[in-house]
PDB file of N, CA and C in Angstrom:
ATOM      1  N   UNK A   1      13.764  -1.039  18.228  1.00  0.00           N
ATOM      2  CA  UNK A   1      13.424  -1.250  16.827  1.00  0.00           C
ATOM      3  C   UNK A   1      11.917  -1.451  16.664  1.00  0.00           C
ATOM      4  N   UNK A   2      11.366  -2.141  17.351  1.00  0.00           N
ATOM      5  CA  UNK A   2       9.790  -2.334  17.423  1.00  0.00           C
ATOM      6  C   UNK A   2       9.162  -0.845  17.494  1.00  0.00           C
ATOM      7  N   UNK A   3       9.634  -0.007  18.717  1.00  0.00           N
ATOM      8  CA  UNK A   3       9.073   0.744  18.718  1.00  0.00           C
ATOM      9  C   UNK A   3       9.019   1.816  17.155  1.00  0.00           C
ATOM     10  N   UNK A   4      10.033   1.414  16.578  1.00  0.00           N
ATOM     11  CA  UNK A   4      10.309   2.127  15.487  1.00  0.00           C
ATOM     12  C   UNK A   4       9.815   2.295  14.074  1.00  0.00           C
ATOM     13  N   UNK A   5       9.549   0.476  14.463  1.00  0.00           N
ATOM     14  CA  UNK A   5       8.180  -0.166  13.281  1.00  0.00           C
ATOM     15  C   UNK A   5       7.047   0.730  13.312  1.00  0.00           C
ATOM     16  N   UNK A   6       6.417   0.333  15.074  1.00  0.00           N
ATOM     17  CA  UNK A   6       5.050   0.770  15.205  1.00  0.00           C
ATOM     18  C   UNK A   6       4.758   2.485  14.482  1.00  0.00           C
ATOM     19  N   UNK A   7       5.826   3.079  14.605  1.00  0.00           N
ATOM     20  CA  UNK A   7       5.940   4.859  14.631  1.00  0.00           C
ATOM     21  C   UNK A   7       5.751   4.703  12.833  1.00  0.00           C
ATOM     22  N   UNK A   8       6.076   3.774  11.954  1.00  0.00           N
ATOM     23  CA  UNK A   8       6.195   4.182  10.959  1.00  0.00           C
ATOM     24  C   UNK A   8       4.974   3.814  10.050  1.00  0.00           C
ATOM     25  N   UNK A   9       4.942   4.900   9.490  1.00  0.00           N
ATOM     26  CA  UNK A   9       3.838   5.334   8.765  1.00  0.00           C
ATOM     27  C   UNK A   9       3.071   4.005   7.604  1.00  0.00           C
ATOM     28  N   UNK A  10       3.681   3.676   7.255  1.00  0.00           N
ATOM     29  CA  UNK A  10       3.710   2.410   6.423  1.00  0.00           C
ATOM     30  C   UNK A  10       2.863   1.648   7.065  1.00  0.00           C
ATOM     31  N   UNK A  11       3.075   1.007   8.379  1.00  0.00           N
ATOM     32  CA  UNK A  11       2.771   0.057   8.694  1.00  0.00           C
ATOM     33  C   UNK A  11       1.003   0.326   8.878  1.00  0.00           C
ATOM     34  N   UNK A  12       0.731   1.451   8.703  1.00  0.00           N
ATOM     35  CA  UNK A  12      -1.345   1.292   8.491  1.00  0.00           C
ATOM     36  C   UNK A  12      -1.798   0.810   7.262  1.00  0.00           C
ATOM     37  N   UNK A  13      -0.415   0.720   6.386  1.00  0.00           N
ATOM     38  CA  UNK A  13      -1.350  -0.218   4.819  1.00  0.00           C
ATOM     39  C   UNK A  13      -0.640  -1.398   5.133  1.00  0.00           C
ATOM     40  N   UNK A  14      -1.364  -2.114   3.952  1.00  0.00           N
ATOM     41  CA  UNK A  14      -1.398  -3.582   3.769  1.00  0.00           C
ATOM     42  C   UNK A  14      -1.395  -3.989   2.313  1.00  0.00           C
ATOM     43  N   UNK A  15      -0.502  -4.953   2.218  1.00  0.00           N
ATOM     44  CA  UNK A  15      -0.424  -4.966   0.327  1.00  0.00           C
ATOM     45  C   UNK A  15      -1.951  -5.318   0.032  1.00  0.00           C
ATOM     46  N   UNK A  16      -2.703  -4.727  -1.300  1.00  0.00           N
ATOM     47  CA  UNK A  16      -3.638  -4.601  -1.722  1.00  0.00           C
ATOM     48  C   UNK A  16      -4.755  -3.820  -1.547  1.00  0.00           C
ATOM     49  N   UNK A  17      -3.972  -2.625  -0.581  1.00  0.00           N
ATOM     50  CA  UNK A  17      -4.994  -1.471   0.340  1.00  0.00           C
ATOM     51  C   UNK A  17      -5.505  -0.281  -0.985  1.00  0.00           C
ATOM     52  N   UNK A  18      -6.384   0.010  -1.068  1.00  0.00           N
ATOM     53  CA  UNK A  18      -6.399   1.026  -2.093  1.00  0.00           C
ATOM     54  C   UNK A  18      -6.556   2.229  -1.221  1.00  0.00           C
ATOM     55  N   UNK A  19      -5.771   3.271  -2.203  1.00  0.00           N
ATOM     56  CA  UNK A  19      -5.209   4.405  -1.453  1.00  0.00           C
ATOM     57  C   UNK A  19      -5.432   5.717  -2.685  1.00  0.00           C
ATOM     58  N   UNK A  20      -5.391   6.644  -1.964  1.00  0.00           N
ATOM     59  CA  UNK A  20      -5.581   8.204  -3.081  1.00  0.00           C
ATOM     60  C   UNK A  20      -4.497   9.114  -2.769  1.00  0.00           C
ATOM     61  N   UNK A  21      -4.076   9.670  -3.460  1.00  0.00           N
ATOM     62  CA  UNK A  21      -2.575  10.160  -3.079  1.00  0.00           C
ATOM     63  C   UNK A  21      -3.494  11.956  -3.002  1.00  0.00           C
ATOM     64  N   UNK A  22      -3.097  12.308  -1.455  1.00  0.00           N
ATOM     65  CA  UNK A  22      -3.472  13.516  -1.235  1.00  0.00           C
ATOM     66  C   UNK A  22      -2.528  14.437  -1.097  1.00  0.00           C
ATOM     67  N   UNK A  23      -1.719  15.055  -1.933  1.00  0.00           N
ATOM     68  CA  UNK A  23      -0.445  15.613  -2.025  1.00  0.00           C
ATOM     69  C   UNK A  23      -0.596  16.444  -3.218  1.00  0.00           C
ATOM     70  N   UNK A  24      -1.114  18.062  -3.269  1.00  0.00           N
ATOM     71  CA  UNK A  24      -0.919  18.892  -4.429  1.00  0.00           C
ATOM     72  C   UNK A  24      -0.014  18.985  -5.146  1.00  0.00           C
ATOM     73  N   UNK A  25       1.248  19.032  -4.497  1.00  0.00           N
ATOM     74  CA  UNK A  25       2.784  19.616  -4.325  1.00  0.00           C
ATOM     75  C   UNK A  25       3.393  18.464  -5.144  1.00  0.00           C
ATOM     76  N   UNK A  26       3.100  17.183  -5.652  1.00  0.00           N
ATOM     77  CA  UNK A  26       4.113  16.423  -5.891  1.00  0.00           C
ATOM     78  C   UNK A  26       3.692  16.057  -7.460  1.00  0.00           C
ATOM     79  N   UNK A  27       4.455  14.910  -7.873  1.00  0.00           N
ATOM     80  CA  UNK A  27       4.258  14.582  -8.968  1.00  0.00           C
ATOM     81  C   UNK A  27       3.213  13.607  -9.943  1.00  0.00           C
ATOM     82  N   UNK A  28       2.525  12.828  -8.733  1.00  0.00           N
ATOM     83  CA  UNK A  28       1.160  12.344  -8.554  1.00  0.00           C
ATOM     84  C   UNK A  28       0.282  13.104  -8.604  1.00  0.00           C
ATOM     85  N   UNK A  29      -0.981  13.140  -9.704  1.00  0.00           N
ATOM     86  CA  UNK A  29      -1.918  14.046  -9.967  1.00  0.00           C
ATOM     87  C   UNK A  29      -2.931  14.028  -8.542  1.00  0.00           C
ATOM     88  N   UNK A  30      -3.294  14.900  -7.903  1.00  0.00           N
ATOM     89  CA  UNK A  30      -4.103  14.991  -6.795  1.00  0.00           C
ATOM     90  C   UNK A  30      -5.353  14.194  -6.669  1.00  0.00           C
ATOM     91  N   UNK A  31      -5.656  13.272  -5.757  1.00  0.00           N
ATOM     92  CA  UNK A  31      -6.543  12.453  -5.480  1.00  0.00           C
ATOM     93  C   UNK A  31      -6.532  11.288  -6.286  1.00  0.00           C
ATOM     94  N   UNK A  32      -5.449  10.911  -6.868  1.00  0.00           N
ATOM     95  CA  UNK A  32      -5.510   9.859  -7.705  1.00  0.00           C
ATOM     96  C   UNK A  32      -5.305   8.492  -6.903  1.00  0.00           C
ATOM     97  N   UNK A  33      -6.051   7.347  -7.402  1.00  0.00           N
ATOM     98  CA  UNK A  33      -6.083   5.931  -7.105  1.00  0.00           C
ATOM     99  C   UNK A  33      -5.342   4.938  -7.073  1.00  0.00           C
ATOM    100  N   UNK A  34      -4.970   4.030  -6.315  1.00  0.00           N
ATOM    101  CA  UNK A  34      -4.440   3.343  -6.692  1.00  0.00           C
ATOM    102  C   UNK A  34      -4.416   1.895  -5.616  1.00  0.00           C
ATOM    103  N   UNK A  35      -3.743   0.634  -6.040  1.00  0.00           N
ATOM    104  CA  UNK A  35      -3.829  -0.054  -5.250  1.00  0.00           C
ATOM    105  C   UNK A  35      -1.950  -0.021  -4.023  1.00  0.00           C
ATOM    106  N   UNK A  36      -1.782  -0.594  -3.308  1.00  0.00           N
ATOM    107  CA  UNK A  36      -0.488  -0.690  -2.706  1.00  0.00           C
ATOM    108  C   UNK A  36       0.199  -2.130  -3.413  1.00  0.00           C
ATOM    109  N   UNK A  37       1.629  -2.285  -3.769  1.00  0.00           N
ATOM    110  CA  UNK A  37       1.988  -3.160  -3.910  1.00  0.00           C
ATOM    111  C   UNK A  37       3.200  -3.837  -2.817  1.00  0.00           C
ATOM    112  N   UNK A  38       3.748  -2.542  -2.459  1.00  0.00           N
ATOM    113  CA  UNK A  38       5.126  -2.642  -1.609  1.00  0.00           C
ATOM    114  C   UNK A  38       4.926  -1.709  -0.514  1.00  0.00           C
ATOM    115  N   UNK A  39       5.534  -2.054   0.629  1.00  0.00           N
ATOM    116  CA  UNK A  39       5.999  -1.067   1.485  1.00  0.00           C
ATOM    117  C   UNK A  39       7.117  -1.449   2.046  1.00  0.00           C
ATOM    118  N   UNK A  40       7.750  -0.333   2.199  1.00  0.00           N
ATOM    119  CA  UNK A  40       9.284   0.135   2.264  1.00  0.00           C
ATOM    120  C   UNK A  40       9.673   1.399   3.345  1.00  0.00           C
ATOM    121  N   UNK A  41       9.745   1.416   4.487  1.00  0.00           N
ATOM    122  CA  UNK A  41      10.670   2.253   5.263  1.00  0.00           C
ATOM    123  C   UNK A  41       9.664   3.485   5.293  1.00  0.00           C
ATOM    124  N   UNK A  42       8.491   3.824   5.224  1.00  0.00           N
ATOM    125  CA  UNK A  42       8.134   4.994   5.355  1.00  0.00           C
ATOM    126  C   UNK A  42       7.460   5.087   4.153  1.00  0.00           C
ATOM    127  N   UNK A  43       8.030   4.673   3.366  1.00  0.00           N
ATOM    128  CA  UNK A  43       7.138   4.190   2.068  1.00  0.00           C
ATOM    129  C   UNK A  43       6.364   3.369   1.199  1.00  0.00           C
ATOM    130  N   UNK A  44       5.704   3.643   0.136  1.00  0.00           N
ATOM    131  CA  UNK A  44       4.215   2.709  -0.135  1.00  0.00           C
ATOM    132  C   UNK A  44       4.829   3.000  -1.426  1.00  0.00           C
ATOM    133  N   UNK A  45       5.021   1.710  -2.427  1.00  0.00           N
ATOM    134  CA  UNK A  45       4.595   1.660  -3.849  1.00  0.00           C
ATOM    135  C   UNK A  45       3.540   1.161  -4.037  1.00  0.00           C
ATOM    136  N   UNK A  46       3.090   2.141  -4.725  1.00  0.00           N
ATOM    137  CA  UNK A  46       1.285   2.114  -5.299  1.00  0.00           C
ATOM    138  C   UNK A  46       1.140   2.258  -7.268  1.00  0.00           C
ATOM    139  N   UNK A  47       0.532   1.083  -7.579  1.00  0.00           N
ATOM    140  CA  UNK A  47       0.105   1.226  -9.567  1.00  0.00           C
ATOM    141  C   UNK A  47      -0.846   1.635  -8.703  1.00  0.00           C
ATOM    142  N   UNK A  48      -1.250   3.054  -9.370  1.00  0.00           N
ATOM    143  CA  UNK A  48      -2.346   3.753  -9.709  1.00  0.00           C
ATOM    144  C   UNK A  48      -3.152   3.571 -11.288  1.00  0.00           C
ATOM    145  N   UNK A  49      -4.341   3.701 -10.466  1.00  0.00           N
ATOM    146  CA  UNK A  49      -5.540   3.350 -12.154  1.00  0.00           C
ATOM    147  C   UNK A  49      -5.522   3.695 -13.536  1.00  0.00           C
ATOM    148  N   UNK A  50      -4.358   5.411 -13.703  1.00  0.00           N
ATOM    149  CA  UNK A  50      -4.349   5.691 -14.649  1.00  0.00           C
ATOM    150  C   UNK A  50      -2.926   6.137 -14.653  1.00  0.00           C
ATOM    151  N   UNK A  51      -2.140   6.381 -15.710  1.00  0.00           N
ATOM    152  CA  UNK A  51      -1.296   6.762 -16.105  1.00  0.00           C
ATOM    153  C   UNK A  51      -0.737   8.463 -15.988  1.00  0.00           C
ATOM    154  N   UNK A  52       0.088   8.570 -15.815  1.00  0.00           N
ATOM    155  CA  UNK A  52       0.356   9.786 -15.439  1.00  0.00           C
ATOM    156  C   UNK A  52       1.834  10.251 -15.913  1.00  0.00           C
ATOM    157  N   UNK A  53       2.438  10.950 -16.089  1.00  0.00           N
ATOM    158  CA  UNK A  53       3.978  11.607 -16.256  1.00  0.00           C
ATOM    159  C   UNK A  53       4.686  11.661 -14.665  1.00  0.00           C
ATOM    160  N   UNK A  54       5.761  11.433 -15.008  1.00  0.00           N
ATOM    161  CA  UNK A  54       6.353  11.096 -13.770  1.00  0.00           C
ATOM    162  C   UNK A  54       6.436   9.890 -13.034  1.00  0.00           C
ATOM    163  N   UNK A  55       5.343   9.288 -13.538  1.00  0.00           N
ATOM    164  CA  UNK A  55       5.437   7.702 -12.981  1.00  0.00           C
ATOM    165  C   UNK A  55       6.321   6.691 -13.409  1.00  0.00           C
ATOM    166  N   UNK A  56       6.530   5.590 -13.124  1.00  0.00           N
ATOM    167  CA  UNK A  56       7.622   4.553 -13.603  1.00  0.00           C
ATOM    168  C   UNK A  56       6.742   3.110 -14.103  1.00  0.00           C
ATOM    169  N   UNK A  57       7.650   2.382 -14.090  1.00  0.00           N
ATOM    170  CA  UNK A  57       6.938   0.678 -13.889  1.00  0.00           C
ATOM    171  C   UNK A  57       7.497   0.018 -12.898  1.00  0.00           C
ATOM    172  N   UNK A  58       7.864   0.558 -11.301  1.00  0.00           N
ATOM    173  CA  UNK A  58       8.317   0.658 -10.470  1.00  0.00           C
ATOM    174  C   UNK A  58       9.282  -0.951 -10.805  1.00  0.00           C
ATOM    175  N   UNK A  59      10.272  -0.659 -11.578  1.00  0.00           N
ATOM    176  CA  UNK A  59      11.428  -1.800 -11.672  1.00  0.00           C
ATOM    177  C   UNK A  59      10.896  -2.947 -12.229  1.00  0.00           C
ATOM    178  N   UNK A  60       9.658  -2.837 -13.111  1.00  0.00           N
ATOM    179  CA  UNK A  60       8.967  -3.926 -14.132  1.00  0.00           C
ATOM    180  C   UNK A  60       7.784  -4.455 -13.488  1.00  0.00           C
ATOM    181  N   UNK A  61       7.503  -3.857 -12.118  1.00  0.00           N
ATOM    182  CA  UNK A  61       6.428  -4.115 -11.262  1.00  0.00           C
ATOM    183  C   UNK A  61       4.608  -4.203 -12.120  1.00  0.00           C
ATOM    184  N   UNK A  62       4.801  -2.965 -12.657  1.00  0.00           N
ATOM    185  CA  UNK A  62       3.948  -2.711 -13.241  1.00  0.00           C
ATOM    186  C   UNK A  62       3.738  -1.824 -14.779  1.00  0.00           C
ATOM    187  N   UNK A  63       3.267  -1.912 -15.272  1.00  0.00           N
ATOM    188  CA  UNK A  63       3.006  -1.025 -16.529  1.00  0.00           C
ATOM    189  C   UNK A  63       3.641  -0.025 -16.536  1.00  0.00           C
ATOM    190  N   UNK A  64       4.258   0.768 -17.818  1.00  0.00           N
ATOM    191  CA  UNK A  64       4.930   2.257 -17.799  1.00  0.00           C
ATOM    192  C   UNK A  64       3.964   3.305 -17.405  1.00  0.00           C
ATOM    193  N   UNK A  65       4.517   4.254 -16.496  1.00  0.00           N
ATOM    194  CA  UNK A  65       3.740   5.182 -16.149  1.00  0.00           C
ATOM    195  C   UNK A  65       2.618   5.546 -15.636  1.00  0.00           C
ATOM    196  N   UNK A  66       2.516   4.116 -14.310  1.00  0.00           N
ATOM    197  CA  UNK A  66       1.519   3.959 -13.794  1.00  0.00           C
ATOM    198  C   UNK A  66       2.105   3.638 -12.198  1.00  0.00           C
ATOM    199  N   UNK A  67       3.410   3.122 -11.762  1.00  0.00           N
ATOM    200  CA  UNK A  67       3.786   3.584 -10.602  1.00  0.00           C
ATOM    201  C   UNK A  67       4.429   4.354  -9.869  1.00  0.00           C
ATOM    202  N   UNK A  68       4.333   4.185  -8.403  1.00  0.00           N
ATOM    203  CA  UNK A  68       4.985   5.388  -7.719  1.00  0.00           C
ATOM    204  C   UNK A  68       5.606   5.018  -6.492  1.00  0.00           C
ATOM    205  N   UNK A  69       6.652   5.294  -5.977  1.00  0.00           N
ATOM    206  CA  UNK A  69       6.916   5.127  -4.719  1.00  0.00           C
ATOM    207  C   UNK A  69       6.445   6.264  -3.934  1.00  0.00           C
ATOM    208  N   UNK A  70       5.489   6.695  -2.578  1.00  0.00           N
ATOM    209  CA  UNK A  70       5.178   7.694  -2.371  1.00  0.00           C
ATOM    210  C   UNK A  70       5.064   7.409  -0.745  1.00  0.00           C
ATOM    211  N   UNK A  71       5.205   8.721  -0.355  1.00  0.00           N
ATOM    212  CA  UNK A  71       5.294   8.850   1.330  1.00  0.00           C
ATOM    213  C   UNK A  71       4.432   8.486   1.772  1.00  0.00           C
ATOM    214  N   UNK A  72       4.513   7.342   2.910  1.00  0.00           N
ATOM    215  CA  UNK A  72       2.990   6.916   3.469  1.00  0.00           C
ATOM    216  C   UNK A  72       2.120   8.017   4.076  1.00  0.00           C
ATOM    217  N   UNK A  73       2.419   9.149   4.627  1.00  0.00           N
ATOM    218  CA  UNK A  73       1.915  10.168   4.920  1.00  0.00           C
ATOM    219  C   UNK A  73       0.655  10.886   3.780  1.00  0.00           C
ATOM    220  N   UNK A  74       1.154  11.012   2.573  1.00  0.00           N
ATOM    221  CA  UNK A  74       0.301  11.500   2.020  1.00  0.00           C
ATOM    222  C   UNK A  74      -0.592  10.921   1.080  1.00  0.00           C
ATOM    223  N   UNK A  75      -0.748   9.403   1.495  1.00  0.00           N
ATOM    224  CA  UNK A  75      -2.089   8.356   1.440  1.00  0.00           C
ATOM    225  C   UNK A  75      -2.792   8.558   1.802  1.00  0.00           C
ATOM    226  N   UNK A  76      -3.868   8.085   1.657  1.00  0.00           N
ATOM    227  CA  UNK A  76      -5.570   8.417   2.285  1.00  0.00           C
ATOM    228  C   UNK A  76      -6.218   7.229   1.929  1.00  0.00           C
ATOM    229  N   UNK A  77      -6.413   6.372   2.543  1.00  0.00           N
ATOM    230  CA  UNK A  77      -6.884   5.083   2.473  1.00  0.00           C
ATOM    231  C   UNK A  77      -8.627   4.981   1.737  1.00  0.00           C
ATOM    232  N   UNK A  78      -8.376   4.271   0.889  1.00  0.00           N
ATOM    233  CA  UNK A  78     -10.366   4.103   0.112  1.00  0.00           C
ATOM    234  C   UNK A  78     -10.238   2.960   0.584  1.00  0.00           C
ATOM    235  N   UNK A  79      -9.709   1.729   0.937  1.00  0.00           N
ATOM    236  CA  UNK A  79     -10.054   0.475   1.055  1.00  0.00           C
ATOM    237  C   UNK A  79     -10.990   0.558   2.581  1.00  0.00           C
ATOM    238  N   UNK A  80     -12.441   0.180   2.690  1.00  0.00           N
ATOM    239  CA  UNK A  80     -12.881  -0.246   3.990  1.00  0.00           C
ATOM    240  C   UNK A  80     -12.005  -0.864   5.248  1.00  0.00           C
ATOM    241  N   UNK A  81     -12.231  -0.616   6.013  1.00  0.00           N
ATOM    242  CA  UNK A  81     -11.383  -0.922   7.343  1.00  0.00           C
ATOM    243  C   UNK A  81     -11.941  -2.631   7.221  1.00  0.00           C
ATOM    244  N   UNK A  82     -10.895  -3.271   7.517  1.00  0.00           N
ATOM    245  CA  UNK A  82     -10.716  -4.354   8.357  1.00  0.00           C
ATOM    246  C   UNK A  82     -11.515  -4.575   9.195  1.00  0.00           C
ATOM    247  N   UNK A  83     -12.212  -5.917   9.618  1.00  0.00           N
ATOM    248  CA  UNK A  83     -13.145  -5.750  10.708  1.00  0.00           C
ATOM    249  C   UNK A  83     -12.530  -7.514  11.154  1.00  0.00           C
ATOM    250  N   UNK A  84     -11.824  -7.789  12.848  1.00  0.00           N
ATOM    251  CA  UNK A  84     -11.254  -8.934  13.062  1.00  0.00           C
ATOM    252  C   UNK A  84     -12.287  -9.292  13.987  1.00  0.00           C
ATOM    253  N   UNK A  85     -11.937 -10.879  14.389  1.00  0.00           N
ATOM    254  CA  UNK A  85     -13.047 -11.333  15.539  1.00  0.00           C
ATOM    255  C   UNK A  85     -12.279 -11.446  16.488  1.00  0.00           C
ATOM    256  N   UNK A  86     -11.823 -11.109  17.394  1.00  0.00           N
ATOM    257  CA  UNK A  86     -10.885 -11.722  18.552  1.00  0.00           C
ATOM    258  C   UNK A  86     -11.223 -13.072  18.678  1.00  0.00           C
ATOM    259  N   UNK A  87     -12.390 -13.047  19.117  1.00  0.00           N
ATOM    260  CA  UNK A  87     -12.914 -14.556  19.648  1.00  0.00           C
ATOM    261  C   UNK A  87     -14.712 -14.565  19.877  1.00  0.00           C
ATOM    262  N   UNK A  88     -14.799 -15.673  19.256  1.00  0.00           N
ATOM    263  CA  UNK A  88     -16.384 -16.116  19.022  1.00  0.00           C
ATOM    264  C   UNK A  88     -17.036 -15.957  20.608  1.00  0.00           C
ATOM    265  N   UNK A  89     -18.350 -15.823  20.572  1.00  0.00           N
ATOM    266  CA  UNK A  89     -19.297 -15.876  21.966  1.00  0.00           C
ATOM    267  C   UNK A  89     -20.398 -16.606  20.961  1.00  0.00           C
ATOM    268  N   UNK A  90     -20.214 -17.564  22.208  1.00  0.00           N
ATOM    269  CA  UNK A  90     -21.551 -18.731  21.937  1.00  0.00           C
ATOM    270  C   UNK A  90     -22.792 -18.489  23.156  1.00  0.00           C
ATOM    271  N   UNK A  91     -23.479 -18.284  22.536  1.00  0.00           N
ATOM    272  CA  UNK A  91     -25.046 -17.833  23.280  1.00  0.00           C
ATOM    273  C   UNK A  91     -25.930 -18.731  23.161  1.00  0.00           C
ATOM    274  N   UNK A  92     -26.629 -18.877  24.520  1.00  0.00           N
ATOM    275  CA  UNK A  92     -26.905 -20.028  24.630  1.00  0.00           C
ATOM    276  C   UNK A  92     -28.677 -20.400  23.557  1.00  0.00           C
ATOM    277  N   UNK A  93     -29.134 -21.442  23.448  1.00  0.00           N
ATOM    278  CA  UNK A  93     -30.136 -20.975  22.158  1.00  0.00           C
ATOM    279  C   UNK A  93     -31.459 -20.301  22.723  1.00  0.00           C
ATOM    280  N   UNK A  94     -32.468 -19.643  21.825  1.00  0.00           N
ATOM    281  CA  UNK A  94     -33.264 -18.849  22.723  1.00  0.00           C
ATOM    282  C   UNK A  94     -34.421 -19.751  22.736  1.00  0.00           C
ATOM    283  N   UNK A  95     -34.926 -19.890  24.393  1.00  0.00           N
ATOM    284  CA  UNK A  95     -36.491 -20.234  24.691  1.00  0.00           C
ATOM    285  C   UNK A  95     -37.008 -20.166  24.236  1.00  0.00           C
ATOM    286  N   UNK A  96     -38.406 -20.812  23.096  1.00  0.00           N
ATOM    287  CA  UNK A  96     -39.606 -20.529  22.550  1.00  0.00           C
ATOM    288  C   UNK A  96     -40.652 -20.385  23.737  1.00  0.00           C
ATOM    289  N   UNK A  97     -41.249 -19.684  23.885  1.00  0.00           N
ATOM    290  CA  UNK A  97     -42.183 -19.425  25.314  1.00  0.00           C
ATOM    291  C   UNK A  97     -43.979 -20.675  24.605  1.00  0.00           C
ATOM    292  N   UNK A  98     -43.714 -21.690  25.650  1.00  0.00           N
ATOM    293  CA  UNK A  98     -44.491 -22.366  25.479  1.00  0.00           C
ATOM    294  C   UNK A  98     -45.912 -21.779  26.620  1.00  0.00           C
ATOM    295  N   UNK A  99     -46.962 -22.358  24.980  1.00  0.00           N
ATOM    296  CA  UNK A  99     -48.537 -21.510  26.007  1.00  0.00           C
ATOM    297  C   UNK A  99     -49.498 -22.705  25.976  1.00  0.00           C
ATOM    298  N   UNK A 100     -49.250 -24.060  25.780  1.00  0.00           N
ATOM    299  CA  UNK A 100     -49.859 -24.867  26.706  1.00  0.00           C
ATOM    300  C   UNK A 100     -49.933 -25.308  27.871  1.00  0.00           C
ATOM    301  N   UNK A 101     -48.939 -24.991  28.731  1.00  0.00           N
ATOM    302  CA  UNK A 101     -48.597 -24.873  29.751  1.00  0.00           C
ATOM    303  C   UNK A 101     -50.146 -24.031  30.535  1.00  0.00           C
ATOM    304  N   UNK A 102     -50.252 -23.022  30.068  1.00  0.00           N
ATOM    305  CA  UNK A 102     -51.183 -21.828  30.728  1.00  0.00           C
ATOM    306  C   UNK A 102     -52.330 -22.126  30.371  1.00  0.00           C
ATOM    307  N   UNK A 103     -52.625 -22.945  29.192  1.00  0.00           N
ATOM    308  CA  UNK A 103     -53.528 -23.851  28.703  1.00  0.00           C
ATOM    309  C   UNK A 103     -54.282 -24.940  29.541  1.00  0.00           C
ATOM    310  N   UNK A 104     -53.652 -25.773  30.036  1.00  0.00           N
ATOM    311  CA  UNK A 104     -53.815 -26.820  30.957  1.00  0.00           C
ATOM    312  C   UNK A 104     -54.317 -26.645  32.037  1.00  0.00           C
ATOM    313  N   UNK A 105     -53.440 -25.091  32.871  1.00  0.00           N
ATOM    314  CA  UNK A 105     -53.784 -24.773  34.258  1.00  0.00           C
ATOM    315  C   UNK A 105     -55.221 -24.613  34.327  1.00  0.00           C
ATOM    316  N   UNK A 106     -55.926 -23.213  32.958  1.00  0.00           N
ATOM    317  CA  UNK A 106     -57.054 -23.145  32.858  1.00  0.00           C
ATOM    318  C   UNK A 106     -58.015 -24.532  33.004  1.00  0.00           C
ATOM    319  N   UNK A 107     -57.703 -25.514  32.190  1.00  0.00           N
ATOM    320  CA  UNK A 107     -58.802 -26.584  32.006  1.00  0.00           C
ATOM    321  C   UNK A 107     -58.649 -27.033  32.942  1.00  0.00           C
ATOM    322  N   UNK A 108     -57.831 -27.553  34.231  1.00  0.00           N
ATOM    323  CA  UNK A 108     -57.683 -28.422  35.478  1.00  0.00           C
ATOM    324  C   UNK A 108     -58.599 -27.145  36.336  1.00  0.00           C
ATOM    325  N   UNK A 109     -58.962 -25.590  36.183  1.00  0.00           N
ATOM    326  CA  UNK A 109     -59.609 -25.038  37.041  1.00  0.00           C
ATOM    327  C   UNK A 109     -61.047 -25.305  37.049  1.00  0.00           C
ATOM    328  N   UNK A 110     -61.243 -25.328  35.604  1.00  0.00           N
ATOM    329  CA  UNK A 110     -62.711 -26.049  35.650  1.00  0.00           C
ATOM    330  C   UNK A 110     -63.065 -27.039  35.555  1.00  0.00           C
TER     331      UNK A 110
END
């Protein structure tokens, strides 16, 4: 079953991912916007920015004619990637290069 998760398409968004639906062929106008609200089995409900025919209020989710349930496949992610820390590195603080030191040597030569 895990392995089955990982395989599915869904699981590269994240609720609040904004996404563009790259799909000529369907009922979503091409390249259109939107944010993710749900994911479901292979699938992403996404309110997109503008209104369109064919859309729903995905079960009162959102406004009439502004959502969609759509194949995670033919998403295209606009939201910036994620950037995680595994784990902090503490460095140690940096030397100021002291020049009295080289100062001194001089005056003890003469």
């Amino acid at each position: 079953a895990a392995a089955a998760a990982a395989a599915d398409p869904a699981n590269a968004f994240c609720l609040g991912d904004r996404v563009a639906h790259m799909a000529a062929a369907e009922a979503v106008p091409f390249a259109s916007r939107g944010t993710v609200i749900a994911l479901r089995g292979g699938y992403v409900d996404v309110v997109f920015d503008r209104r369109f025919m064919g859309a729903t209020a995905l079960q009162g989710r959102c406004s009439n004619l502004r959502g969609m349930s759509c194949k995670a496949e033919v998403l295209h992610h606009t939201t910036p990637p994620r950037r995680t820390i595994t784990r902090a590195v503490v460095l140690p603080p940096v030397q100021q290069p002291t020049y009295h030191h080289h100062h001194q040597q001089q005056q003890q030569q003469q």
